[in-house]
N, C-alpha and C. Protein backbone atom coordinates (compact mmCIF):
# COMPACT_ATOMS: atom_id res chain seq x y z
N UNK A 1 19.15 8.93 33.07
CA UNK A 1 19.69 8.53 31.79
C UNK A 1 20.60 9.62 31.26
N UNK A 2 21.64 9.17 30.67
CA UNK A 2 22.83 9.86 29.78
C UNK A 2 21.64 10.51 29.12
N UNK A 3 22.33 12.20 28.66
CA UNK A 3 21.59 12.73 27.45
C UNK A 3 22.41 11.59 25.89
N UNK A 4 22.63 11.25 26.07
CA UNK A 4 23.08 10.07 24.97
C UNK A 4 22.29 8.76 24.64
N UNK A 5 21.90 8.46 25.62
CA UNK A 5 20.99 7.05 25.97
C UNK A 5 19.58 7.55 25.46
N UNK A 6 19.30 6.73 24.22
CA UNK A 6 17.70 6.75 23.84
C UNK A 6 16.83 6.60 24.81
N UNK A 7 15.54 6.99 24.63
CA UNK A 7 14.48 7.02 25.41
C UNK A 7 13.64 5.58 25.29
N UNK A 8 12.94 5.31 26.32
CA UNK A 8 12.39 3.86 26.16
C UNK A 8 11.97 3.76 24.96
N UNK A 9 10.82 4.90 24.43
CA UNK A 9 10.26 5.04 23.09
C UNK A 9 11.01 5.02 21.75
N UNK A 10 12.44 5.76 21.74
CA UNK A 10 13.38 5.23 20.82
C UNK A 10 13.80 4.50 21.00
N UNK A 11 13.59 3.27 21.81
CA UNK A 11 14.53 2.26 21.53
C UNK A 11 13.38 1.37 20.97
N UNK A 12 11.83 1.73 21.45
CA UNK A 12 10.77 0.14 21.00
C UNK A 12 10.88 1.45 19.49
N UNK A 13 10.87 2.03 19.17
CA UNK A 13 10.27 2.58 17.70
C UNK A 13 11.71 1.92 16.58
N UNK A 14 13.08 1.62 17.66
CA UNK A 14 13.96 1.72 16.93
C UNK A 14 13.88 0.06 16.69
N UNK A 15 13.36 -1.56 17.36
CA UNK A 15 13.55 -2.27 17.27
C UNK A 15 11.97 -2.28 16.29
N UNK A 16 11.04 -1.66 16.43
CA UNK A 16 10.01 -2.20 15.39
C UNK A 16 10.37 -1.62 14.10
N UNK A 17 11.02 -0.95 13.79
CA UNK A 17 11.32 -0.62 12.63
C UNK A 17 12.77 -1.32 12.00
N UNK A 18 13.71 -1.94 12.84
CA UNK A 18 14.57 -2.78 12.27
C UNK A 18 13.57 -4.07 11.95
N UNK A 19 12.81 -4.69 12.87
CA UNK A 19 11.95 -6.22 12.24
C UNK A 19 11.36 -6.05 11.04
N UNK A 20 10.08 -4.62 10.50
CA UNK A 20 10.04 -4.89 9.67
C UNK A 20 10.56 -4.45 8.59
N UNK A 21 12.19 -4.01 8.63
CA UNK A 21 13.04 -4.55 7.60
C UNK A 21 13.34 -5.17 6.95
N UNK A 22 13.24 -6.51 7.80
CA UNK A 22 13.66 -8.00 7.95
C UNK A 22 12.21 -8.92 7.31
N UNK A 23 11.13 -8.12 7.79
CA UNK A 23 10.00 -9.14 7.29
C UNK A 23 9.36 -9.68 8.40
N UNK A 24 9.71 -8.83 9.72
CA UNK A 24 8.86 -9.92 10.80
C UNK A 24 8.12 -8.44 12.19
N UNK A 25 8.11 -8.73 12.84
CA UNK A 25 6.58 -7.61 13.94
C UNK A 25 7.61 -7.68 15.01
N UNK A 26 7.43 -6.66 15.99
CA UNK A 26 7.96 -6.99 16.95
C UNK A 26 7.21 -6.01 18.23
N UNK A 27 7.22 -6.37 19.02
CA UNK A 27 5.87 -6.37 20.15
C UNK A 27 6.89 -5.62 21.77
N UNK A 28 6.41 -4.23 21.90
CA UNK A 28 7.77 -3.81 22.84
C UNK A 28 6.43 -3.41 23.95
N UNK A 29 7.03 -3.64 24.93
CA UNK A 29 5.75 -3.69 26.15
C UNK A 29 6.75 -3.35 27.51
N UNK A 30 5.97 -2.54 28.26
CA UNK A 30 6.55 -1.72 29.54
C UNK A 30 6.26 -3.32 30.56
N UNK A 31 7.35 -3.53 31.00
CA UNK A 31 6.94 -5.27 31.94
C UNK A 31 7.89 -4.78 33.07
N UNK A 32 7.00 -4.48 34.56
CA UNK A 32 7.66 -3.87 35.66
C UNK A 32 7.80 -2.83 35.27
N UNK A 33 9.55 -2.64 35.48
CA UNK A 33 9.74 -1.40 35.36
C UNK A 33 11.13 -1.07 34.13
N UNK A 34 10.73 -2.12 33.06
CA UNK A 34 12.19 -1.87 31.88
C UNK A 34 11.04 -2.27 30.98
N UNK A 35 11.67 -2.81 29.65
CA UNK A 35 10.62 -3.20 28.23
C UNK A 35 10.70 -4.28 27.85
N UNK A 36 10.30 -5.24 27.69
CA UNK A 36 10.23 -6.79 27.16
C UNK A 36 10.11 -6.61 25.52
N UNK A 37 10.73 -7.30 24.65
CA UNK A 37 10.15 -7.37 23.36
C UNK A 37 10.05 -8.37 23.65
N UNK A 38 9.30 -8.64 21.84
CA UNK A 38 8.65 -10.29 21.65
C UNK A 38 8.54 -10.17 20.25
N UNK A 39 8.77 -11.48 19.65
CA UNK A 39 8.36 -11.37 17.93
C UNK A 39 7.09 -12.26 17.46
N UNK A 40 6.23 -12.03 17.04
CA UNK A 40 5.02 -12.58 17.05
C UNK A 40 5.55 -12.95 15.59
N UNK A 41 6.04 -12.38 14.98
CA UNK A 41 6.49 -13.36 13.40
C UNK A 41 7.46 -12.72 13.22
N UNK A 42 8.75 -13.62 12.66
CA UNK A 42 9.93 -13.47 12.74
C UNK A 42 10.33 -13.84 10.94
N UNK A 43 11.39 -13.66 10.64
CA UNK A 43 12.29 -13.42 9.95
C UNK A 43 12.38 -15.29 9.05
N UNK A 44 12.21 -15.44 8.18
CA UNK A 44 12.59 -16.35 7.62
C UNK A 44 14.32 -17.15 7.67
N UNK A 45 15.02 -15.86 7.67
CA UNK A 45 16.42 -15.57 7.68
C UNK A 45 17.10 -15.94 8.78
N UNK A 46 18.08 -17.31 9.72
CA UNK A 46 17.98 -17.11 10.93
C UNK A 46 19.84 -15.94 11.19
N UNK A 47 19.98 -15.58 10.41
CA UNK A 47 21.00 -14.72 10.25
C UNK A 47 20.22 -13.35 11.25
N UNK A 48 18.63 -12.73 10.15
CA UNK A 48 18.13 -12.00 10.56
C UNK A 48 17.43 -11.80 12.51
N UNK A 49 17.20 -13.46 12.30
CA UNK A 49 16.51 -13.79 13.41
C UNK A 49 17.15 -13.25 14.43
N UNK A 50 18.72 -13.94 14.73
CA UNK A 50 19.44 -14.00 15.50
C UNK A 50 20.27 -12.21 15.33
N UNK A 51 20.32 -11.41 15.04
CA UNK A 51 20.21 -10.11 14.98
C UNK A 51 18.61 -9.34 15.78
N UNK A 52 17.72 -9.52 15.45
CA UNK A 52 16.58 -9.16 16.01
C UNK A 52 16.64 -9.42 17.52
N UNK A 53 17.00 -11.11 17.61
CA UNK A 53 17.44 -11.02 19.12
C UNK A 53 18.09 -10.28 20.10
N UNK A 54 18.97 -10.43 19.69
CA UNK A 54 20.74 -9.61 20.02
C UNK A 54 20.41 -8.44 20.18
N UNK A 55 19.30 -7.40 19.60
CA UNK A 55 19.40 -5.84 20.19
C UNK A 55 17.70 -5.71 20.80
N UNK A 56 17.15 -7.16 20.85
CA UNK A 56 16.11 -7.04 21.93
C UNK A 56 16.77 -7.20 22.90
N UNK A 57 17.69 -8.30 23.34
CA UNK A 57 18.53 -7.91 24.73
C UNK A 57 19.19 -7.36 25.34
N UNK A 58 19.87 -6.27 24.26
CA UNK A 58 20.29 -5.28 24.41
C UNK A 58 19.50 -3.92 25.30
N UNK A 59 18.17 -4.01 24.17
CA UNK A 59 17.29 -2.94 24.68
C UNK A 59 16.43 -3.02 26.27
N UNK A 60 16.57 -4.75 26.34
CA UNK A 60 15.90 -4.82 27.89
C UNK A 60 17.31 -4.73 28.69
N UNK A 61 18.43 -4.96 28.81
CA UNK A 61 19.36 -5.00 29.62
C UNK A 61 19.16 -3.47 29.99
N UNK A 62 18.96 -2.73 28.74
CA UNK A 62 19.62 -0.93 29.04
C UNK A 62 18.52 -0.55 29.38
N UNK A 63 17.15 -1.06 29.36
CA UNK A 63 15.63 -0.24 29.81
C UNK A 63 16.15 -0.82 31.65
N UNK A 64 16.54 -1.96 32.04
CA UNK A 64 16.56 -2.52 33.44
C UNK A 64 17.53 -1.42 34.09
N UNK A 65 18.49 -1.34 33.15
CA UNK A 65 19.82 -0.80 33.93
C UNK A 65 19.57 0.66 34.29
N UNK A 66 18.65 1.34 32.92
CA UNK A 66 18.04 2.87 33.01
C UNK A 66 17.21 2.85 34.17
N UNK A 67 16.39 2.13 34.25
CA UNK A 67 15.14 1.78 35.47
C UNK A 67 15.86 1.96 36.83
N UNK A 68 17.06 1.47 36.79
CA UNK A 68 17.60 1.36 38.31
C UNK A 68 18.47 2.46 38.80
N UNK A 69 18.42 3.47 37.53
CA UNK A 69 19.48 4.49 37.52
C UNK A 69 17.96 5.66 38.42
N UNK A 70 17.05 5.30 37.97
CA UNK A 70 15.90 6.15 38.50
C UNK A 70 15.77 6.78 39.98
């Protein structure tokens, strides 16, 4: 990993703390060898929703892509 590129742990500390911004949980779990999120309760807001998404896939694309850089 880039010294630039967050650590797996900053990236699940950085997506559970954007959800409950928003009003909803979010569930970051080591699956193989990158991080899966999940929202066990989500956002009333689908503005919010669809943001929450968007940098959970973010964060598994870059945990897969970090994983393979290994």
């Amino acid at each position: 990993m880039s010294e630039n590129t967050p650590t797996w742990d900053e990236m699940a500390e950085a997506i559970k703390t954007m959800a409950a911004a928003v009003g909803a949980h979010a569930s970051v779990k080591n699956k193989y060898s990158a991080l899966r999120v999940e929202f066990p309760m989500l956002p009333d807001n689908p503005d919010h929703v669809r943001a929450l998404y968007t940098f959970a896939e973010l964060i598994e694309t870059e945990s897969e892509r970090s994983a393979k850089c290994l």
